[in-house]
C-alpha atoms as a PDB file:
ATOM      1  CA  UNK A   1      99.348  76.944 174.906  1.00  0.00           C
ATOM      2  CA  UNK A   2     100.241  80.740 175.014  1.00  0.00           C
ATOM      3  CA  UNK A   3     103.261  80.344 173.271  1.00  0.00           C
ATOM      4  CA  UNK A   4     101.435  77.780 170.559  1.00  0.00           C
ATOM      5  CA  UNK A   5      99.178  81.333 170.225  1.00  0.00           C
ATOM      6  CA  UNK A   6     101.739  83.923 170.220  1.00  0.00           C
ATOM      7  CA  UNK A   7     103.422  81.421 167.789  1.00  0.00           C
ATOM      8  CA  UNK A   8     100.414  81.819 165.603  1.00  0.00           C
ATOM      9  CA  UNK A   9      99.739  85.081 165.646  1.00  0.00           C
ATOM     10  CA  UNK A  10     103.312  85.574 164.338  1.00  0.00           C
ATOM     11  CA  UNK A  11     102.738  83.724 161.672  1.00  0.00           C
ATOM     12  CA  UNK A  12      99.538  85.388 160.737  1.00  0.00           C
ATOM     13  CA  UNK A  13     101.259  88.778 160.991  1.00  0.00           C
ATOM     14  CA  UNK A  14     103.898  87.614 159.095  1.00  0.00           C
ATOM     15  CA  UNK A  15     101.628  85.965 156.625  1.00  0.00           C
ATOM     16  CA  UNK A  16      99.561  89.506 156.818  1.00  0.00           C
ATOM     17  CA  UNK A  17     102.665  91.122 155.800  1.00  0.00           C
ATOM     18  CA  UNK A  18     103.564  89.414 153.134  1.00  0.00           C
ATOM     19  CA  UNK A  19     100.397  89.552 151.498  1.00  0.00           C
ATOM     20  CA  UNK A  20     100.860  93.225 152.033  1.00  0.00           C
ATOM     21  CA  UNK A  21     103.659  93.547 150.496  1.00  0.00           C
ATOM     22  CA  UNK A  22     102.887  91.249 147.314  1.00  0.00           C
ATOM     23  CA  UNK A  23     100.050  93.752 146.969  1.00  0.00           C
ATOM     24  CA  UNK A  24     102.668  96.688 147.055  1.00  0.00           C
ATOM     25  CA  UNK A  25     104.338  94.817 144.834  1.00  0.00           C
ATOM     26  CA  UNK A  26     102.035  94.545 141.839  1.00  0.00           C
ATOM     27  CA  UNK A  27     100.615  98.359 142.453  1.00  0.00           C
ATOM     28  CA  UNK A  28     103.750  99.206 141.366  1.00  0.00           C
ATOM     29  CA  UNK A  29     104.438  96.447 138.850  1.00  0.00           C
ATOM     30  CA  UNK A  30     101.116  97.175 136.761  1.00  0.00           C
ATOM     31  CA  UNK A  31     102.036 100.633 135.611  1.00  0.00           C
ATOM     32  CA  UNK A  32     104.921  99.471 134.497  1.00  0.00           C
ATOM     33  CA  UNK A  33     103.112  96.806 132.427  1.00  0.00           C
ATOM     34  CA  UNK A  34     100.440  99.020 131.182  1.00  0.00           C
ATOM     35  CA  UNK A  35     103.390 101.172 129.528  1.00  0.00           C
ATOM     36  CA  UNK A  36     104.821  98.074 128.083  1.00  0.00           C
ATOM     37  CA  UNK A  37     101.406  96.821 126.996  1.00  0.00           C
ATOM     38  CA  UNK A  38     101.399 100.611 125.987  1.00  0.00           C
ATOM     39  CA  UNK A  39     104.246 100.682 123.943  1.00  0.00           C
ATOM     40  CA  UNK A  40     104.386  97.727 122.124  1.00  0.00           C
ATOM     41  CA  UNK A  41     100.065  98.662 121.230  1.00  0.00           C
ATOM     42  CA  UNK A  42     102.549 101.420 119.601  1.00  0.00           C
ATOM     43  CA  UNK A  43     104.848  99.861 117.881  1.00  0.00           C
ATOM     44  CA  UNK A  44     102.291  97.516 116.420  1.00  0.00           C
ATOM     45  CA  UNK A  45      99.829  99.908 115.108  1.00  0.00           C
ATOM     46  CA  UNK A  46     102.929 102.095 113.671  1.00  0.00           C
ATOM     47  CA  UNK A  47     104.058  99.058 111.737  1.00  0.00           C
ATOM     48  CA  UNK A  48     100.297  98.370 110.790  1.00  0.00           C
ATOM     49  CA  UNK A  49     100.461 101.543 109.542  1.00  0.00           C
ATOM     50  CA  UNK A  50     103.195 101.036 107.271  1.00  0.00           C
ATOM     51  CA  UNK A  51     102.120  97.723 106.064  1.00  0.00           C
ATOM     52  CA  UNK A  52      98.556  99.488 105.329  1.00  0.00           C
ATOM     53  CA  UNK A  53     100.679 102.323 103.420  1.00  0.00           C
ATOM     54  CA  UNK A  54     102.868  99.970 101.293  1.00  0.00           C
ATOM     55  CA  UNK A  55      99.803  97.768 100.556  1.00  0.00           C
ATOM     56  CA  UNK A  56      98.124 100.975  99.090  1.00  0.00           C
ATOM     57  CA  UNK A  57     101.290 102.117  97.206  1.00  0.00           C
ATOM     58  CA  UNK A  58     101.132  98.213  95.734  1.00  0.00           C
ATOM     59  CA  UNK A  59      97.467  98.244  94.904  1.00  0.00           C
ATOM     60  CA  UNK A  60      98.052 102.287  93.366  1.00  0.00           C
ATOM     61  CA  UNK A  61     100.550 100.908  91.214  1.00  0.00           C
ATOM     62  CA  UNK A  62      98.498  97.302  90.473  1.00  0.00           C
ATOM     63  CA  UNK A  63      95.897  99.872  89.243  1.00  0.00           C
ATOM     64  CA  UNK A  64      98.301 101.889  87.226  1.00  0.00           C
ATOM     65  CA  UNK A  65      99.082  98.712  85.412  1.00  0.00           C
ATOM     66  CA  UNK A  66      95.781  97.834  84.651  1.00  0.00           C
ATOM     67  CA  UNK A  67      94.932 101.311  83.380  1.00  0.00           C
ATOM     68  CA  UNK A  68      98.063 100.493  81.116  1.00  0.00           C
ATOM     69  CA  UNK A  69      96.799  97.289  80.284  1.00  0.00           C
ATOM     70  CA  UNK A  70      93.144  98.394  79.521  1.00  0.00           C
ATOM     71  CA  UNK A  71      94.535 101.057  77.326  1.00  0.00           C
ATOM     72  CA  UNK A  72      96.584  98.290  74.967  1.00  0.00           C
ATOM     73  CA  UNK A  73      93.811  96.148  75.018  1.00  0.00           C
ATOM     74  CA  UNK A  74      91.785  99.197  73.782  1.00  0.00           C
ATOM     75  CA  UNK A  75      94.234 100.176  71.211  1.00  0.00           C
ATOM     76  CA  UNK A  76      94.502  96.413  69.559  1.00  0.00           C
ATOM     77  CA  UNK A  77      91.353  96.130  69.377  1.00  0.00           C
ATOM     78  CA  UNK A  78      90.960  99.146  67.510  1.00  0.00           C
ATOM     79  CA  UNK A  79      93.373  97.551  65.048  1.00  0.00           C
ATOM     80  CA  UNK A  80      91.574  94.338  64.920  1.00  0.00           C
ATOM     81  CA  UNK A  81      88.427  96.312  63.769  1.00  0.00           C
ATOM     82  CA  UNK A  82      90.485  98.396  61.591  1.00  0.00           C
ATOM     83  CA  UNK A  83      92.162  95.155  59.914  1.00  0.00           C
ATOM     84  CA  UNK A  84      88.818  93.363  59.538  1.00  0.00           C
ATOM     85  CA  UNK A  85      87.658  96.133  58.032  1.00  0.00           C
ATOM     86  CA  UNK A  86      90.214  96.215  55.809  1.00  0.00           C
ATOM     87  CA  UNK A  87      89.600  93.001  55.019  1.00  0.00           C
ATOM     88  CA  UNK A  88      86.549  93.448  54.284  1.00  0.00           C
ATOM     89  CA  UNK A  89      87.047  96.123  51.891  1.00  0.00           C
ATOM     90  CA  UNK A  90      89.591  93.807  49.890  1.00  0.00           C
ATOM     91  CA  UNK A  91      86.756  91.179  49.735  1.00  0.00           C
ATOM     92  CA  UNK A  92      84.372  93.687  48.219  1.00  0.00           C
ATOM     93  CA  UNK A  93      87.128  94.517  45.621  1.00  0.00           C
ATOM     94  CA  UNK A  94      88.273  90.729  44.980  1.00  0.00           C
ATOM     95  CA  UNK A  95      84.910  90.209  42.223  1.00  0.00           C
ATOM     96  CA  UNK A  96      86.404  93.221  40.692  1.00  0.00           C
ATOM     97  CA  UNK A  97      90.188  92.577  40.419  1.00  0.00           C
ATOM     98  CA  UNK A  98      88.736  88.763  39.547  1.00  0.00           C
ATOM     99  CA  UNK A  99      87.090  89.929  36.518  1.00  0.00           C
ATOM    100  CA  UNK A 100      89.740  92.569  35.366  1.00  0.00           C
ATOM    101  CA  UNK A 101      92.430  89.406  35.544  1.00  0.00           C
ATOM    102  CA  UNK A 102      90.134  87.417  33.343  1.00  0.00           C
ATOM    103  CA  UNK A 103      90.130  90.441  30.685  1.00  0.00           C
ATOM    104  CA  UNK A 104      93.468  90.440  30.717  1.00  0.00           C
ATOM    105  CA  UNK A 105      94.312  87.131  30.485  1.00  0.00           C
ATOM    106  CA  UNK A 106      91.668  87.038  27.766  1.00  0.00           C
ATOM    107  CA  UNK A 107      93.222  90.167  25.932  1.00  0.00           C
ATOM    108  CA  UNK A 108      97.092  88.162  26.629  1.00  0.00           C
ATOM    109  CA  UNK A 109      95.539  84.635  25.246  1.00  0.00           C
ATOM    110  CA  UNK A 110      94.395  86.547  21.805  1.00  0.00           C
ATOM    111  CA  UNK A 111      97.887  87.969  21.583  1.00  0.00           C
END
């Protein structure tokens, strides 16, 4: 019966020990991980950062475009209203030019 206790107790100590050790173990493990965990927090918000910066360059440029675009838009339109008024003008003067044809087909019939 002794021996079935001292057998016991050995294998609680060693069982102690172990447990002890594990514990060792992963005290020195976690900083280890925290750096990693660290590092690659790093890397990830670095590349974030570059994504964020090329997305802004994109949209800067998207904007430029538009401004562009905006502008040409502005500038045909301009024309438009400059054409219509044009036109306009030409159907104000058609009566005019109608009647001065007549005359002179009048004056070319007598002839």
């Amino acid at each position: 019966e002794a021996a079935a206790w001292a057998e016991g107790q050995k294998v609680a100590l060693r069982q102690k020990a172990l447990e002890t050790a594990s514990k060792q173990v992963e005290d020195e493990i976690r900083p280890l991980k925290e750096e990693r965990m660290a590092e690659a927090l790093g890397r990830a918000a670095k590349q974030a950062a570059e994504e964020a910066e090329q997305l802004q360059a994109q949209v800067s440029e998207a904007r430029k475009q538009l401004s562009e675009l905006e502008a040409q838009l502005s500038a045909k339109n301009a024309a438009a209203k400059a054409a219509e008024a044009d036109l306009e003008a030409c159907k104000e003067q058609l009566p005019e030019l109608e009647a001065s044809m007549r005359v002179k087909l009048n004056e070319k019939s007598r002839l």
